[in-house]
Every structure is written in C-alpha cells, then in structure tokens.
Protein backbone atom coordinates (compact mmCIF):
# COMPACT_ATOMS: atom_id res chain seq x y z
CA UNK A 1 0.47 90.54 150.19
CA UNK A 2 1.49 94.13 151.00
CA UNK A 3 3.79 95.85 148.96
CA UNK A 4 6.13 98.20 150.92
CA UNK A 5 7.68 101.39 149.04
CA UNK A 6 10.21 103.36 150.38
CA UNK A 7 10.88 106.91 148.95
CA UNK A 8 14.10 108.33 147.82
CA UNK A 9 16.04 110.08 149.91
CA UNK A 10 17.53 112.76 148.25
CA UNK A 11 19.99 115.07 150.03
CA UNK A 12 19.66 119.06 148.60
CA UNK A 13 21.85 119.47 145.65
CA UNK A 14 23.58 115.57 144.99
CA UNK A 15 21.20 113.46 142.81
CA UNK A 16 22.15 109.95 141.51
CA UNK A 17 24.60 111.08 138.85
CA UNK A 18 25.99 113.61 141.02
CA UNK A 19 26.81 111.19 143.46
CA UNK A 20 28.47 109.01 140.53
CA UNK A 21 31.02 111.84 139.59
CA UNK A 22 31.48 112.40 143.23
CA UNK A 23 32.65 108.79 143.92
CA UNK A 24 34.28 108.68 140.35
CA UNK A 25 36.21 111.29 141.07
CA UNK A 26 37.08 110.28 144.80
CA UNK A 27 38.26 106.97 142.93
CA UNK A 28 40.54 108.93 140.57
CA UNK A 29 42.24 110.41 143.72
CA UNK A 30 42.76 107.21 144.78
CA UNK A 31 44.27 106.06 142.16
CA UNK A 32 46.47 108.62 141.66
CA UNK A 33 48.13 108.95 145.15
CA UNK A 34 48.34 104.68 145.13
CA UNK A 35 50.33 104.37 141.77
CA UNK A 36 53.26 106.61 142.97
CA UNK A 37 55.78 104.11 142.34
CA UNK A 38 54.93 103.45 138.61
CA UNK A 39 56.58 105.48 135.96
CA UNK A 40 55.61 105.85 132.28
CA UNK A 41 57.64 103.08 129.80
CA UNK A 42 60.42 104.88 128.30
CA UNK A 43 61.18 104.45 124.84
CA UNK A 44 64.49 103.36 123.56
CA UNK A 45 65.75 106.06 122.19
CA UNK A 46 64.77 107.80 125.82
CA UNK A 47 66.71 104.56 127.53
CA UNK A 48 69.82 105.42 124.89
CA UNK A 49 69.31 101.83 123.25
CA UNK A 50 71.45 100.53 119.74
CA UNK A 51 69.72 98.32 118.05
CA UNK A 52 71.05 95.23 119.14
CA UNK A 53 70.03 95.91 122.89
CA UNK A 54 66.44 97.25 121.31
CA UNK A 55 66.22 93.70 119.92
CA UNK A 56 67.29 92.49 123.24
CA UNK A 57 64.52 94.33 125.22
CA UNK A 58 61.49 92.98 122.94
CA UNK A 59 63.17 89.65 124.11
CA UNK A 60 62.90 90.59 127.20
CA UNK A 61 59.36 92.09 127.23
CA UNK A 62 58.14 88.57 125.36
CA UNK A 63 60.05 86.18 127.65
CA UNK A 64 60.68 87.59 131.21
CA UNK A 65 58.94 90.99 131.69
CA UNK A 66 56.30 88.42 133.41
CA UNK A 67 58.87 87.33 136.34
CA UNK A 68 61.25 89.97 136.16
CA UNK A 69 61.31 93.63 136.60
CA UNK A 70 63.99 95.14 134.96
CA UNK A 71 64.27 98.22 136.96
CA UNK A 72 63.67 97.67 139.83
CA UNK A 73 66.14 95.15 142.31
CA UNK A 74 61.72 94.40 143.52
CA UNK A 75 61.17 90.88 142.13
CA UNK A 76 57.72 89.61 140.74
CA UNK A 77 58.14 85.57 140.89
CA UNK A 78 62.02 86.02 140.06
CA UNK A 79 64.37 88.54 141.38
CA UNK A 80 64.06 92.08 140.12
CA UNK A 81 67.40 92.90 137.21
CA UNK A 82 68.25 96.57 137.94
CA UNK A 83 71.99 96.65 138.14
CA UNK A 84 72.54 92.77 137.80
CA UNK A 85 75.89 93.15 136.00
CA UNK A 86 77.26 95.89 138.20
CA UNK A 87 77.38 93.48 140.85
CA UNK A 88 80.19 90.53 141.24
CA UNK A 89 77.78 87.41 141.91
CA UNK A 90 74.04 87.12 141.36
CA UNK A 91 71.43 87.85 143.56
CA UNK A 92 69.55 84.66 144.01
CA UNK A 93 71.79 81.96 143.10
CA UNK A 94 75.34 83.64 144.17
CA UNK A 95 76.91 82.54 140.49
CA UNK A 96 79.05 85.07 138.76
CA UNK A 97 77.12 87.85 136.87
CA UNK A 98 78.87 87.50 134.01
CA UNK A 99 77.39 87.06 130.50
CA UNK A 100 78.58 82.90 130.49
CA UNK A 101 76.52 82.56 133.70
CA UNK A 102 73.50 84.13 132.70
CA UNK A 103 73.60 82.35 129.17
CA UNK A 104 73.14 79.36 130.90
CA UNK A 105 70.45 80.36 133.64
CA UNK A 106 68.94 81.84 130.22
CA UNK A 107 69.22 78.48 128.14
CA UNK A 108 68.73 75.73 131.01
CA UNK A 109 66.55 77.25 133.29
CA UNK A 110 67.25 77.67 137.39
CA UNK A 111 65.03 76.44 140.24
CA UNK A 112 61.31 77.94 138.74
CA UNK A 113 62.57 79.62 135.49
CA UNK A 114 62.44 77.88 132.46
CA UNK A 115 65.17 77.25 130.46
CA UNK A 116 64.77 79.01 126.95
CA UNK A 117 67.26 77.17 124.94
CA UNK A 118 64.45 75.78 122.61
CA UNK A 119 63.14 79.29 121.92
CA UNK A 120 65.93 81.81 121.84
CA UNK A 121 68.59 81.11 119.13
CA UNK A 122 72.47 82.15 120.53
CA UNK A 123 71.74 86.08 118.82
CA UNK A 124 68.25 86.02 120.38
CA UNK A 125 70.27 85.61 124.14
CA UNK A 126 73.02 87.75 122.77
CA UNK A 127 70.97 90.42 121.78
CA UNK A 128 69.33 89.85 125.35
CA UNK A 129 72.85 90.21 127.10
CA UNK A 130 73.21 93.28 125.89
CA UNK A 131 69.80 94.79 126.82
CA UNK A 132 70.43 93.11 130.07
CA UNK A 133 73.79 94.80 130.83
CA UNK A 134 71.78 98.73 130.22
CA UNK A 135 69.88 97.40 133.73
C-alpha cells in the first residue's frame, strides 16, 4: 500500500490564518451590506412609551413578536402591525381596527392565531391596546 503525500501549496505572503482573517473579514462585509433593513431595538423611552404601553410592549414581545412585526406592514406568519389603527378596517380580515375588534382577535384567536383569552387578563390586552395603537 502506497501512501501518497501532497505538499502545501502556499501562495507568497497568505498562510492558513491569513487566509482565515481574509475570509472572516470578507464574511463581515457580507454581513454588513445584507442586514440593511434591520435597525437597532429602540428603547422606550427612545419610542416615547408611558408605562402602561411599556407594559403593553413586553406583552407584545412575549406573545406576538414571533408572528408579528410591529414595524413593519412585512408580516412573519401574521400580518406585519405598523400603522394598524391609522387605518379604517384591518388588513387581513377587513374587520374594523378598532380596539373592540382587536380584543377579540386578541382573546379568541383568528384563522392561525391563537386566541389568548386564557393567558392575558382584560389589563394584560389593555395594556397591549395601547402599545398597539404607538404602531
């Protein structure tokens, strides 16, 4: 059984770890011209928040930040919520946006979205409202 060895080719000046910060930093590029479109969180105070819509946006980030994007009309699995109450019927379904319809799509649920009425008391899904309505 022969063994065959083949040598390292090494190009003048770029050795292995050279060639790792070469690619790591090609990668960083990358990166950085790809994620145009997503913007540091801002905190409440930056989004103007009281407290009750602060409340409102924890909520939010615990219950449907994973379907929703809140500003952004883009949806994830659900539609996106930027603007939703600035608007005289709702995106998807075509019900009023006003806080009674969304209480209930937020309680009972709508086509894929779950309804929430065993998790959020009625000042959880106030408190929610009003985060909702800074979209």
């Amino acid at each position: 059984m022969t063994e065959e060895i083949t040598p390292m080719v090494r190009v003048r000046g770029n050795s292995p770890s050279g060639m790792h910060w070469a690619a790591l930093i090609i990668l960083l590029a990358l990166a950085a011209t790809t994620a145009c479109d997503v913007e540091r969180r801002k905190s409440d105070a930056e989004l103007g928040l009281n407290p009750q819509q602060s409340a409102g946006r924890k909520i939010y980030d615990a219950h449907c930040d994973r379907c929703h994007e809140p500003y952004s009309t883009r949806g994830k699995k659900g539609p996106g919520l930027k603007g939703m109450f600035q608007h005289k019927y709702l995106s998807l379904s075509g019900l009023p946006a006003n806080d009674e319809r969304v209480t209930d799509i937020i309680r009972l649920g709508r086509n894929e979205m779950p309804g929430y009425s065993q998790t959020l008391n009625a000042q959880d899904i106030q408190d929610l409202l009003a985060y909702l309505h800074t979209l």
